[in-house]
PDB file of N, CA and C in Angstrom:
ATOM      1  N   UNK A   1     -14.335   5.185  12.457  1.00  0.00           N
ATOM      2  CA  UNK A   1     -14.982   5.927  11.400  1.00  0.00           C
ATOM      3  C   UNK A   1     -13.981   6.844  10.708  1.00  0.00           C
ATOM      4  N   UNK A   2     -12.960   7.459  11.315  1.00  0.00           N
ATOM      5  CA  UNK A   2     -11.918   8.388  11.120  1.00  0.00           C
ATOM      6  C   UNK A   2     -11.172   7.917  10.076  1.00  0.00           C
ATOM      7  N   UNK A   3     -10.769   6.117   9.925  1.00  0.00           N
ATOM      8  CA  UNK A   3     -10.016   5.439   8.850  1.00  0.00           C
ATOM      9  C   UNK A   3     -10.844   5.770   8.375  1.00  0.00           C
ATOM     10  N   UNK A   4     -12.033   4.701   8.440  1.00  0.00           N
ATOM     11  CA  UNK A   4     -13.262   4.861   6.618  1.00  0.00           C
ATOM     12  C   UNK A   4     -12.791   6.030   6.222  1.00  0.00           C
ATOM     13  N   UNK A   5     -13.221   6.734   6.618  1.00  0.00           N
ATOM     14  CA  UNK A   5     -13.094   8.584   6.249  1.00  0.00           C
ATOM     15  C   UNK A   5     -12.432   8.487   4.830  1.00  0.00           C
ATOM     16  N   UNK A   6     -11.258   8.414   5.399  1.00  0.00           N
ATOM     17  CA  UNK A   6      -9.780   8.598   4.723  1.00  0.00           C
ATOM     18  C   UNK A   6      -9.503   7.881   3.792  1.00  0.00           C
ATOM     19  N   UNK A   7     -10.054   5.656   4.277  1.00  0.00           N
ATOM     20  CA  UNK A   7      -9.600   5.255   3.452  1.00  0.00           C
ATOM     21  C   UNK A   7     -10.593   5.408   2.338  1.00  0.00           C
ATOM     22  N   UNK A   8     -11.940   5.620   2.180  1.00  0.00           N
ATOM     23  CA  UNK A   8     -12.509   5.565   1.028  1.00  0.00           C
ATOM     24  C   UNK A   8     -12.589   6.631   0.081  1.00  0.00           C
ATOM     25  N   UNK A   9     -12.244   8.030   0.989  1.00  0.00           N
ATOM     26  CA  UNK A   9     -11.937   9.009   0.122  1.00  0.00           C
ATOM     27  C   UNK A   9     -10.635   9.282  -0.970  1.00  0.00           C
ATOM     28  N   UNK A  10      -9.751   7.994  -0.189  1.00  0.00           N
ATOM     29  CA  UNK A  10      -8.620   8.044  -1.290  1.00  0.00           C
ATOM     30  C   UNK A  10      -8.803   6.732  -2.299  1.00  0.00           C
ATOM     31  N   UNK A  11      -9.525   5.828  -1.867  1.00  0.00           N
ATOM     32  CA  UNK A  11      -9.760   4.577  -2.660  1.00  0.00           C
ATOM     33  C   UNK A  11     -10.668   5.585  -3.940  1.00  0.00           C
ATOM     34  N   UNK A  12     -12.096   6.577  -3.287  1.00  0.00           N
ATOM     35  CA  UNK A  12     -12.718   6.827  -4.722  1.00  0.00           C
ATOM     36  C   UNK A  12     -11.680   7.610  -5.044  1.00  0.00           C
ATOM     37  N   UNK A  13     -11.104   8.778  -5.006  1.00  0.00           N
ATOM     38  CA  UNK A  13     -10.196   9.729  -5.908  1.00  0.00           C
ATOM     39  C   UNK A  13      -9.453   8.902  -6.817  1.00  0.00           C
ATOM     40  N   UNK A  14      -9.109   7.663  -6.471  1.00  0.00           N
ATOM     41  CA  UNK A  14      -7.873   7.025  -6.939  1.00  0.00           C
ATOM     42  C   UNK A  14      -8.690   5.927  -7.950  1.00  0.00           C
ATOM     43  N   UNK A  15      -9.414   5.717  -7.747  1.00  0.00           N
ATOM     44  CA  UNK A  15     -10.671   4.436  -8.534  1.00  0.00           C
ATOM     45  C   UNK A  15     -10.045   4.503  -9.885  1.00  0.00           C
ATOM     46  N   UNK A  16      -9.993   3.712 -11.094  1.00  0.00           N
ATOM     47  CA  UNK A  16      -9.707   3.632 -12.057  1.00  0.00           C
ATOM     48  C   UNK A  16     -10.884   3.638 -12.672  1.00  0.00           C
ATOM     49  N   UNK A  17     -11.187   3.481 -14.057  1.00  0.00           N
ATOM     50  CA  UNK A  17     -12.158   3.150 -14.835  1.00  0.00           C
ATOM     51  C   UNK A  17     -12.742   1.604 -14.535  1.00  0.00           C
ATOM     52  N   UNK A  18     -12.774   1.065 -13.382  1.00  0.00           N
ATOM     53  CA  UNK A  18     -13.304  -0.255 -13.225  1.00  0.00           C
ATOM     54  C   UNK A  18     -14.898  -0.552 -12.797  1.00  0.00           C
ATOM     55  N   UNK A  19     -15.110   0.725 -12.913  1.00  0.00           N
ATOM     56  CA  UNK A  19     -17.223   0.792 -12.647  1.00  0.00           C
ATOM     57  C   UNK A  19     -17.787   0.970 -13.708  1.00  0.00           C
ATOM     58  N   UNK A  20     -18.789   0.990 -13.596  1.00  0.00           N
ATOM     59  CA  UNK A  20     -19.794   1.363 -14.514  1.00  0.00           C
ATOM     60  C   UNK A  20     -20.232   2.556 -13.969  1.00  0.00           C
ATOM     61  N   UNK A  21     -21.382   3.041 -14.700  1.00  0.00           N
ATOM     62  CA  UNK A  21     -21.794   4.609 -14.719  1.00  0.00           C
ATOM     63  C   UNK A  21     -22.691   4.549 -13.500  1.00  0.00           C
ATOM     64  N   UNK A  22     -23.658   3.336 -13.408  1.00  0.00           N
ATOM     65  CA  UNK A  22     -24.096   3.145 -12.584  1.00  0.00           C
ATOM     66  C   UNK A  22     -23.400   3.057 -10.994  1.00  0.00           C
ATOM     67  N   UNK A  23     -22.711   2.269 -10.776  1.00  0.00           N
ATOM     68  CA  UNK A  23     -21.617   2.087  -9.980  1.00  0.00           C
ATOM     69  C   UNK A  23     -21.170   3.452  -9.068  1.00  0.00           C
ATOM     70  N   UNK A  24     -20.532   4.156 -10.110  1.00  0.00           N
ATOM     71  CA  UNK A  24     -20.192   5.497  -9.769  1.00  0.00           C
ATOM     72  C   UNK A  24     -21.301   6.742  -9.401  1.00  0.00           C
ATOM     73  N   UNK A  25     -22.217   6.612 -10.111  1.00  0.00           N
ATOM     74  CA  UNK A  25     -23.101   7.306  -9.259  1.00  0.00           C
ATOM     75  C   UNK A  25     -23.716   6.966  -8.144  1.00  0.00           C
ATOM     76  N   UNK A  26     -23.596   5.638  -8.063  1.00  0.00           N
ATOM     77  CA  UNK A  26     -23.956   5.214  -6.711  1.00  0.00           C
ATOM     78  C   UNK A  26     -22.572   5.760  -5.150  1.00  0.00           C
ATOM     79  N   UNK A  27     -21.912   5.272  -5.951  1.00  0.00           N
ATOM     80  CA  UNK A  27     -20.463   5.347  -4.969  1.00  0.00           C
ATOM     81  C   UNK A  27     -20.450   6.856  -4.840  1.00  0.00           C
ATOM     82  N   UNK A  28     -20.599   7.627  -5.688  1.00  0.00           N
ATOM     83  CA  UNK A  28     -20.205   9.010  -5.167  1.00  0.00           C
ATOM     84  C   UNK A  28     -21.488   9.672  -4.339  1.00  0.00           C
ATOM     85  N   UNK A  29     -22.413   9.295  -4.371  1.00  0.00           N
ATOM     86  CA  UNK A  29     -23.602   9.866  -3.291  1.00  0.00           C
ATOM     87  C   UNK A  29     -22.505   9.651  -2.138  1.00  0.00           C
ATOM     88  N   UNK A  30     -22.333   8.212  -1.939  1.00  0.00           N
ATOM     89  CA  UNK A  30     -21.553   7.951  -0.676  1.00  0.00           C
ATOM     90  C   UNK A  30     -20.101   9.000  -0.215  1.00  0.00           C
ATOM     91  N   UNK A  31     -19.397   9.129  -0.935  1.00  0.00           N
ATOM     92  CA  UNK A  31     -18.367  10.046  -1.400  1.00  0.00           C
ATOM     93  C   UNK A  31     -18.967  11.385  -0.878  1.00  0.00           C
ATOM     94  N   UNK A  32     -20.124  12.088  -1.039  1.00  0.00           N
ATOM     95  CA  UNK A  32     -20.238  13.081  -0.545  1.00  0.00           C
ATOM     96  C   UNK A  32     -20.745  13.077   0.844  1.00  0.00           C
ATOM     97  N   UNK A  33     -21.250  11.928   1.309  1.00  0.00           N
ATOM     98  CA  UNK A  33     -21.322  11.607   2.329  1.00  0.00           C
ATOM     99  C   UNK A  33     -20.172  11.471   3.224  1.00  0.00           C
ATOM    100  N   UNK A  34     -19.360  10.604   2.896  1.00  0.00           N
ATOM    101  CA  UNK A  34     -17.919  10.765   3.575  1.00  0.00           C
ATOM    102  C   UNK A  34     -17.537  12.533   3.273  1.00  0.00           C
ATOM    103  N   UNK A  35     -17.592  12.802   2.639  1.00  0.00           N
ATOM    104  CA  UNK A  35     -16.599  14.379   2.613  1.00  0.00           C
ATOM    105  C   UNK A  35     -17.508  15.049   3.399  1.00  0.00           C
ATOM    106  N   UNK A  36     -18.822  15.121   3.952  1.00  0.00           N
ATOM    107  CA  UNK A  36     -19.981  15.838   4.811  1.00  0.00           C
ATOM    108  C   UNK A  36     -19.665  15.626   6.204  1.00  0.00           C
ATOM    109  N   UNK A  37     -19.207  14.214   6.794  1.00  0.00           N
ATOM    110  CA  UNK A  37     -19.131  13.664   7.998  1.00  0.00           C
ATOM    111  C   UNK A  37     -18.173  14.674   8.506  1.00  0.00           C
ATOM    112  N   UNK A  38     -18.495  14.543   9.648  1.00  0.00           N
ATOM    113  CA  UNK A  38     -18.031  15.525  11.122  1.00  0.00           C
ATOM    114  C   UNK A  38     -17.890  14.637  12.452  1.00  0.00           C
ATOM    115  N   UNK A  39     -16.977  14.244  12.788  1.00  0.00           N
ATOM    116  CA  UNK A  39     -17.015  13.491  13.862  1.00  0.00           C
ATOM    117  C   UNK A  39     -17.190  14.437  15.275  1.00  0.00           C
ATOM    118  N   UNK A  40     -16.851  15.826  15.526  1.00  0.00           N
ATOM    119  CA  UNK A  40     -16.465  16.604  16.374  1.00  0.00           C
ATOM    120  C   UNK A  40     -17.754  17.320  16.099  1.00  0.00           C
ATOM    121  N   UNK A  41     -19.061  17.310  16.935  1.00  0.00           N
ATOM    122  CA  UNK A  41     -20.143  18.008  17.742  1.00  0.00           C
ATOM    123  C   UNK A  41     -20.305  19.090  17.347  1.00  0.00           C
ATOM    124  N   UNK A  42     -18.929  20.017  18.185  1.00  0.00           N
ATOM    125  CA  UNK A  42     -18.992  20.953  18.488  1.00  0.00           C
ATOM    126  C   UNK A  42     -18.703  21.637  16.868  1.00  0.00           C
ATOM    127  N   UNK A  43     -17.705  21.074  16.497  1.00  0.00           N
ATOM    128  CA  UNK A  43     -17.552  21.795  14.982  1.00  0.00           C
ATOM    129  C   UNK A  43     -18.682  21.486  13.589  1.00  0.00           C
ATOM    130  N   UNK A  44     -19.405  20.555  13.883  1.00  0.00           N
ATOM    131  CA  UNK A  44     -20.582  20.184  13.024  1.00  0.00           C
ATOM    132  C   UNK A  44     -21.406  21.490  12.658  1.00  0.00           C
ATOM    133  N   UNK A  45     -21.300  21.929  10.893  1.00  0.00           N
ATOM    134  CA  UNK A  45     -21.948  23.271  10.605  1.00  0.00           C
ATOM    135  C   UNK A  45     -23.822  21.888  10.185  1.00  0.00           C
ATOM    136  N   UNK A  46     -24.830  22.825   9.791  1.00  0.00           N
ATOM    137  CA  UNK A  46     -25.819  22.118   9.379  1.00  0.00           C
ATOM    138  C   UNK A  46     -25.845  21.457   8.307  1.00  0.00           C
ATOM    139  N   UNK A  47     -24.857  21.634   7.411  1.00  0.00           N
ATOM    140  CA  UNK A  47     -24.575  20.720   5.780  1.00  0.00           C
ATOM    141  C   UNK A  47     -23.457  19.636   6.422  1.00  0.00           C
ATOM    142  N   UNK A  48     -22.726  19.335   8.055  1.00  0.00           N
ATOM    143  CA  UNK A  48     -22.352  18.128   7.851  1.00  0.00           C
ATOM    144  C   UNK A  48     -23.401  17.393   8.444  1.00  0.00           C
ATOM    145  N   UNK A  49     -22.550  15.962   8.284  1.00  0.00           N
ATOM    146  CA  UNK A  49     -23.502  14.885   8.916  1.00  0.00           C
ATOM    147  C   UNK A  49     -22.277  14.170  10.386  1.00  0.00           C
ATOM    148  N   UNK A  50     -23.263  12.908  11.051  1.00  0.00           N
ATOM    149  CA  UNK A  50     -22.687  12.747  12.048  1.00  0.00           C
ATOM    150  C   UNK A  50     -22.797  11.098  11.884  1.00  0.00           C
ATOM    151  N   UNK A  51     -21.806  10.336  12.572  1.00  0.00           N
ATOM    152  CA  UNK A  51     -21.451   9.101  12.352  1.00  0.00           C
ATOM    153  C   UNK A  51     -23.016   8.336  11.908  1.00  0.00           C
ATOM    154  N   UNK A  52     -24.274   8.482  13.012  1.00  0.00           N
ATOM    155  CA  UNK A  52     -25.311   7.415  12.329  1.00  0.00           C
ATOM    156  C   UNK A  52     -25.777   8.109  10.800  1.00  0.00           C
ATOM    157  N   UNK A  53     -25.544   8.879  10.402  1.00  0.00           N
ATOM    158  CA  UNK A  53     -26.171   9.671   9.211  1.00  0.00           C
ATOM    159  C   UNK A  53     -25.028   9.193   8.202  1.00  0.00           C
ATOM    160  N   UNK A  54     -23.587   9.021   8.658  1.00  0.00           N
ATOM    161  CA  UNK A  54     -22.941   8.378   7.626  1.00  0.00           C
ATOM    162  C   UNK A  54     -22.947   7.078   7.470  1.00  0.00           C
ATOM    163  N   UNK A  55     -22.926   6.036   8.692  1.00  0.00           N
ATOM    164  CA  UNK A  55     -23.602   4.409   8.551  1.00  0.00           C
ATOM    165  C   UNK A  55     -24.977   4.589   7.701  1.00  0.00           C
ATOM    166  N   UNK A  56     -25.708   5.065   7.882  1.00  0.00           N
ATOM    167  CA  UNK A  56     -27.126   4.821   7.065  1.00  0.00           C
ATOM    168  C   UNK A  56     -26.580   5.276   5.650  1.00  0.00           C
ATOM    169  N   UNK A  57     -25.906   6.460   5.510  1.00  0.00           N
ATOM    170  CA  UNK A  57     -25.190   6.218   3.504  1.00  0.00           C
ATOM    171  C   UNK A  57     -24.555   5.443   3.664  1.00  0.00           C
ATOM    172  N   UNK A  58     -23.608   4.767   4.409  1.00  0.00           N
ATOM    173  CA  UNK A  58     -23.137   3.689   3.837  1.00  0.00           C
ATOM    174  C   UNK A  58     -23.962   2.730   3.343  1.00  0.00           C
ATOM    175  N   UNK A  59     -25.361   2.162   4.264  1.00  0.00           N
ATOM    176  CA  UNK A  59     -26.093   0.869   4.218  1.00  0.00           C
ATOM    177  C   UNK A  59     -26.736   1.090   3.282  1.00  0.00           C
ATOM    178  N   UNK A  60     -27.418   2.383   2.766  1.00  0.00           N
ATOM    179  CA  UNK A  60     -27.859   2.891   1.760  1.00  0.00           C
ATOM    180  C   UNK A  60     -27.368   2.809   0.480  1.00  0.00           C
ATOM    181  N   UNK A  61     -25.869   2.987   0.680  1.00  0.00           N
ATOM    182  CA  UNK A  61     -24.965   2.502  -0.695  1.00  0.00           C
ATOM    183  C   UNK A  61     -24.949   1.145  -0.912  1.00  0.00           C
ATOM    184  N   UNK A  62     -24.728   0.591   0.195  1.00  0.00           N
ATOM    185  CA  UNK A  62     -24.224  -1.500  -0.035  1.00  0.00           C
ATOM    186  C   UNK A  62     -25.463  -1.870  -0.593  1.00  0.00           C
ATOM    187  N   UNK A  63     -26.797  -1.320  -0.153  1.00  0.00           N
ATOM    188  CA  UNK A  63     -28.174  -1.961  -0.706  1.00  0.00           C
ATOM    189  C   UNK A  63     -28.518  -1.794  -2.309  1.00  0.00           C
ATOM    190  N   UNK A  64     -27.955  -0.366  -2.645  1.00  0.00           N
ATOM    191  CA  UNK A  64     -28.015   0.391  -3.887  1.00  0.00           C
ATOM    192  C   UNK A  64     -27.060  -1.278  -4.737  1.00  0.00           C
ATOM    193  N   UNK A  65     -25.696  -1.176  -4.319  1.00  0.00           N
ATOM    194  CA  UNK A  65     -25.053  -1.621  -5.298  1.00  0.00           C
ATOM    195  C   UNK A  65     -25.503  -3.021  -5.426  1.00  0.00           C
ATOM    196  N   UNK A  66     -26.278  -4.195  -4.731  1.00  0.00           N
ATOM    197  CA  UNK A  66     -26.185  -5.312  -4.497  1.00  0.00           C
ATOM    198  C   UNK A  66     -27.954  -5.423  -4.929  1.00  0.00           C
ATOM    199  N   UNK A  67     -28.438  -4.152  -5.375  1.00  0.00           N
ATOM    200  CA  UNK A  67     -30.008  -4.626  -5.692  1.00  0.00           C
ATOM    201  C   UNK A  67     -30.139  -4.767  -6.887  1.00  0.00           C
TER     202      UNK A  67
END
């Protein structure tokens, strides 16, 4: 989960103009989802989330973009 993290937070920063408006608002729900995730328990404040809360935005995103 620690890659995802990383790699999608630099894939969106870095994204070019290759979406649509739609697209991107979809992708960045996810985006704040990745920047929310907390893998470490103990350091989790109540505005992050925890690995199943970031799989479900993910599945939440793949369904968004593919419906």
């Amino acid at each position: 989960t620690d890659i995802f993290e990383r790699q999608y937070l630099d894939m969106f920063k870095n994204e070019g103009s290759g979406m649509t408006a739609t697209e991107y608002t979809i992708l960045e729900k996810l985006f704040t989802a990745v920047d929310a995730y907390c893998p470490d328990p103990s350091l989790r404040s109540e505005d992050d989330i925890d690995e199943n809360q970031l799989r479900t935005a993910a599945k939440t995103t793949l369904s968004e973009l593919f419906a």
